[in-house]
Protein backbone atom coordinates (compact mmCIF):
# COMPACT_ATOMS: atom_id res chain seq x y z
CA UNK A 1 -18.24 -7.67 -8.88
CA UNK A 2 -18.40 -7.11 -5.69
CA UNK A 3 -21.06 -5.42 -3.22
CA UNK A 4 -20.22 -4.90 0.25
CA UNK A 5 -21.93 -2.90 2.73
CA UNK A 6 -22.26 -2.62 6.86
CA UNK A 7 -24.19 -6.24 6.19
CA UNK A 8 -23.33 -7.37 2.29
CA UNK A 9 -26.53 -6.79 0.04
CA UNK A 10 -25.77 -8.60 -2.73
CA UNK A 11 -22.47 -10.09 -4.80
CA UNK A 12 -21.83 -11.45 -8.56
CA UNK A 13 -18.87 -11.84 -10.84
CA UNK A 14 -15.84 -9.45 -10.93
CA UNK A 15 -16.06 -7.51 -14.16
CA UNK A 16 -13.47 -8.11 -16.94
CA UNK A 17 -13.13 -4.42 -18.16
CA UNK A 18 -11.07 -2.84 -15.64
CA UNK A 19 -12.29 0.32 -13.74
CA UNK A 20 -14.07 1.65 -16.65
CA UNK A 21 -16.83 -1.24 -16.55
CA UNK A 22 -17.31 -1.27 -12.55
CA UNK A 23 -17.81 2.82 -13.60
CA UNK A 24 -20.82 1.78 -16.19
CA UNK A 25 -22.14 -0.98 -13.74
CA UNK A 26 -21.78 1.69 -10.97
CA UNK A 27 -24.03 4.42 -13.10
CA UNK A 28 -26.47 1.41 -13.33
CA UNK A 29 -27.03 0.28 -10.05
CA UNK A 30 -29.73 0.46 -8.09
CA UNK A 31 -28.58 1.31 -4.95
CA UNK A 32 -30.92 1.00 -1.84
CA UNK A 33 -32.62 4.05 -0.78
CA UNK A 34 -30.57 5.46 2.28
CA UNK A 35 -27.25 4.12 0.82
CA UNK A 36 -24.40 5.32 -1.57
CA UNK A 37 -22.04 3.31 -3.89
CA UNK A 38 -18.44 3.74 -4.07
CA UNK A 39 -15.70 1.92 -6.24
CA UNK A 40 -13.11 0.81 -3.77
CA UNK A 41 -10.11 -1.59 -4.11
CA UNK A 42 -11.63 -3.27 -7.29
CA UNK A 43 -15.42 -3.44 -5.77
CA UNK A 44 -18.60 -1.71 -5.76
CA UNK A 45 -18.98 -0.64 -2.13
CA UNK A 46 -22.49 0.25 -0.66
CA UNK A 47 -23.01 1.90 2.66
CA UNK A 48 -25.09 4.04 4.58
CA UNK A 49 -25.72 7.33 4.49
CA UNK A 50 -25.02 9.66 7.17
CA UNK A 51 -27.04 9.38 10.38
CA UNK A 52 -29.24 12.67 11.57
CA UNK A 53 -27.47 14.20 13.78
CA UNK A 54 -24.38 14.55 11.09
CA UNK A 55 -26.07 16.95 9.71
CA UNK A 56 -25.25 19.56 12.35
CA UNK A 57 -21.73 18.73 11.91
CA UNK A 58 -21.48 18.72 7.86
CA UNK A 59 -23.06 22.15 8.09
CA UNK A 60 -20.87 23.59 10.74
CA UNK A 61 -17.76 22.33 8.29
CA UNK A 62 -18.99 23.67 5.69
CA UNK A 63 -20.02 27.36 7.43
CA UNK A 64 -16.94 27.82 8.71
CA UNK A 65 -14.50 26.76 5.73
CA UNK A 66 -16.89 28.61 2.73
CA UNK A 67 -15.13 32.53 3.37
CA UNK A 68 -11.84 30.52 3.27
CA UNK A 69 -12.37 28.82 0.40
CA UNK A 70 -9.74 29.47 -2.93
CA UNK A 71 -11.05 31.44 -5.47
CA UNK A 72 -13.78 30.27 -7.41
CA UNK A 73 -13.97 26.85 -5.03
CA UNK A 74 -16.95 26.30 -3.65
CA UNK A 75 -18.13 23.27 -0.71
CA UNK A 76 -20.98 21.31 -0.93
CA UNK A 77 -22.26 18.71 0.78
CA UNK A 78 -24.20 17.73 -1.17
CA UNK A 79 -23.89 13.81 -3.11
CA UNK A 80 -21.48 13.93 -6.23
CA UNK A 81 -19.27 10.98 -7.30
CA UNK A 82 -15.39 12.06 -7.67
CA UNK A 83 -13.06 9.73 -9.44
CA UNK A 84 -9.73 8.65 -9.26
CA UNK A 85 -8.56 6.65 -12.86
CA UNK A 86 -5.31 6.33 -11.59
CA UNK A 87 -5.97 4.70 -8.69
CA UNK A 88 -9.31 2.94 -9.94
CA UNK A 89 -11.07 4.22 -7.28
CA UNK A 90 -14.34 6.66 -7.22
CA UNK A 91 -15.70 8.11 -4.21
CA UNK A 92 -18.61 10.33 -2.89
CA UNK A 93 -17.38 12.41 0.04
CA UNK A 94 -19.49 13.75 2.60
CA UNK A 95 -18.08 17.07 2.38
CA UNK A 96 -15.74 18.36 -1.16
CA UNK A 97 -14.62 21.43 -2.50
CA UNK A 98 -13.26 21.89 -5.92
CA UNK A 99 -13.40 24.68 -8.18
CA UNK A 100 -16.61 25.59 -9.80
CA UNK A 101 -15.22 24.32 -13.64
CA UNK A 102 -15.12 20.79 -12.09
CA UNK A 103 -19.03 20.63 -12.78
CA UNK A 104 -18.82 22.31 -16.55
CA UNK A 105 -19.91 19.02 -18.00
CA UNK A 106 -22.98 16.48 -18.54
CA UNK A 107 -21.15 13.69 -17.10
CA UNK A 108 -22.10 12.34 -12.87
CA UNK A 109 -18.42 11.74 -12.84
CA UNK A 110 -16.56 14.57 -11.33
CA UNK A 111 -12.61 14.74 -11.44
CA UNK A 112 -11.01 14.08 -8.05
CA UNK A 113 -7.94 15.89 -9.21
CA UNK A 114 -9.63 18.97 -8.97
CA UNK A 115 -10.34 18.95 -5.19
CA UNK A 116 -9.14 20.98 -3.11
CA UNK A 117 -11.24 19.69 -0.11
CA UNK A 118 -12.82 16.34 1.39
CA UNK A 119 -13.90 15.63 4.60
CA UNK A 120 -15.43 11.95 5.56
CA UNK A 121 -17.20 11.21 8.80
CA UNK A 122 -16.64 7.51 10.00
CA UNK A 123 -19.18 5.03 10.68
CA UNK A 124 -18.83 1.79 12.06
CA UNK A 125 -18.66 0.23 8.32
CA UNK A 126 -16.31 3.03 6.72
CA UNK A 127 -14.15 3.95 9.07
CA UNK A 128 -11.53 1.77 8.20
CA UNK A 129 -11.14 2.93 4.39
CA UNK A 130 -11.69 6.21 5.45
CA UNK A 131 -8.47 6.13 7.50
CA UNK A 132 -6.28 3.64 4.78
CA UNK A 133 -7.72 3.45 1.64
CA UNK A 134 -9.18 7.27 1.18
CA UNK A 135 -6.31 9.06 2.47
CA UNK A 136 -3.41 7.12 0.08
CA UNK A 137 -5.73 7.50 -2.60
CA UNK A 138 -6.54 11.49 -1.93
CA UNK A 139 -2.92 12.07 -0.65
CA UNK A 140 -1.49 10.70 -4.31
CA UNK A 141 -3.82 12.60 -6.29
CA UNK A 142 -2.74 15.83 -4.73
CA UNK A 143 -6.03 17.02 -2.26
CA UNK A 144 -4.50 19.37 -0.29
CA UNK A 145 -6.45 18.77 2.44
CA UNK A 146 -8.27 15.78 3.32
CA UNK A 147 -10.44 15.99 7.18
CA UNK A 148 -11.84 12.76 9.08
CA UNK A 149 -14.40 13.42 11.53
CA UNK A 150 -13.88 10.16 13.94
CA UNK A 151 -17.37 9.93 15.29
CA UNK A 152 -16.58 6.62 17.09
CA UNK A 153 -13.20 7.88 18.80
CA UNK A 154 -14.81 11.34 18.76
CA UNK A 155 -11.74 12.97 17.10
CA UNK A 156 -10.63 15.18 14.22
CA UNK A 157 -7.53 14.53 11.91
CA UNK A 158 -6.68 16.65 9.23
CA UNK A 159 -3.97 15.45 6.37
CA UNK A 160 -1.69 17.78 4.35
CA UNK A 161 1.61 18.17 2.33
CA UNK A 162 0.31 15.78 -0.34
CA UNK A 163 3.27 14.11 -2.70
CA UNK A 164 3.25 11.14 -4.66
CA UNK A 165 3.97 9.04 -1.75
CA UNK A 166 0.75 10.36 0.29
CA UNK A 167 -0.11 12.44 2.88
CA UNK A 168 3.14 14.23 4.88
CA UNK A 169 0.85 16.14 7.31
CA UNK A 170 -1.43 14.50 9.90
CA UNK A 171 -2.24 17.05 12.77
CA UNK A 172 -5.53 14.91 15.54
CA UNK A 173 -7.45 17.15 17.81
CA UNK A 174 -10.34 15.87 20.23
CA UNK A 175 -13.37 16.45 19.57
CA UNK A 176 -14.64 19.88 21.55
CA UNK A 177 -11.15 21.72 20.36
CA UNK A 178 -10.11 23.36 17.12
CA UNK A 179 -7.77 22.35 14.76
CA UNK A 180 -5.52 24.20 11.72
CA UNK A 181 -6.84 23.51 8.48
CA UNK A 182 -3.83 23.73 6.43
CA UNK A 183 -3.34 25.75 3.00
CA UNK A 184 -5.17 26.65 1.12
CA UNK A 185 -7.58 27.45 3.86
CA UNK A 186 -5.40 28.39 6.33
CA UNK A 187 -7.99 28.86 9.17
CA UNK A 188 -8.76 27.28 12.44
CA UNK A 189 -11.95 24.76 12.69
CA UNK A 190 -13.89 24.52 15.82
CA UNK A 191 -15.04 20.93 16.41
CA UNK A 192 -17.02 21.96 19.19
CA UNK A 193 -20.57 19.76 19.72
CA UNK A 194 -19.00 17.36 16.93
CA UNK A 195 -19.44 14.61 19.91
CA UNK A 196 -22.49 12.06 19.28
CA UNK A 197 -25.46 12.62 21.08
CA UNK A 198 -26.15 10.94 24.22
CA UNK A 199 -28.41 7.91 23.33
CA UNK A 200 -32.22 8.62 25.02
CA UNK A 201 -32.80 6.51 28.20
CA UNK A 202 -35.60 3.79 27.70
């Protein structure tokens, strides 16, 4: 196994059991406080949580999508780990929405299948699976709609049309603009104040 993070934290032996194990070693771990654990290509990724001033922006997602929501979906962003067996991959989104049956159950695994929302804002250490790795695995398992809030190129893209080959849809508006957030939500987002603060002179 695997532990990788915006500086690694700590490595071992790659499990023998398959995706199933690194799930059990996953509910085990003791992950840093401020950090979150994914399973990702085979490994047990750790990396940061979200930095203050994406809260604003999480909560401004999640305002404007909730009356568009399907029925009985509901958004959160609150921490919940989704998995993806077919893929062997299990992620915590910052932002999901799935219907309200998803959470009918004792287990802290949820089933990605049953999203009908995700929404991921980069940072320097996840941006690049957020932009390969997230949206083949998403795309295949049929999330209609999966939104990446570039903070470092201060952007939006949304993905639609899943199919078993991906994502068919990919629609990029700056930050400061709205962009169509495809069925089922079929509404416009406004991505205004989105952009970073400016850093405090010193």
């Amino acid at each position: 196994m695997t532990l990788m993070a915006e500086r690694p934290v700590m490595s071992g032996t790659e499990p023998s059991g398959g995706f199933e194990e690194l799930l059990d070693l996953l509910d085990e771990l003791h992950v840093p406080d401020g950090y979150k654990a994914e399973i990702i290509r085979g490994n047990i990724v750790v990396a940061p949580w979200s930095k203050a001033y994406y809260f604003d922006v999480l909560e401004s997602v999640c305002e404007q999508l909730r009356p568009h929501l399907p029925e009985g979906h509901r958004i959160s962003a609150n921490p919940f780990l989704y998995v993806f067996p077919g893929s062997e991959r299990a992620y915590g989104p910052d932002i999901h929405a799935a219907h309200r049956s998803v959470s009918r159950h004792t287990s802290n695994h949820l089933d990605g299948e049953a999203l009908s929302f995700v929404a991921e804002l980069t940072s320097p250490s996840t941006r690049a699976v957020d932009l390969t790795d997230k949206v083949e695995t998403y795309g295949k398992a049929g999330v209609p709609v999966y939104l990446v809030l570039d903070m470092q190129e201060k952007q939006a893209i949304v993905f639609g049309s899943p199919s078993v080959k991906g994502y068919e849809a990919r629609f990029t508006k700056p930050f400061g603009e709205k962009l169509y957030i495809p069925e089922p939500f079929d509404c416009p987002l406004d991505t205004t104040g989105f952009e970073p603060p400016t850093p405090s002179a010193t």
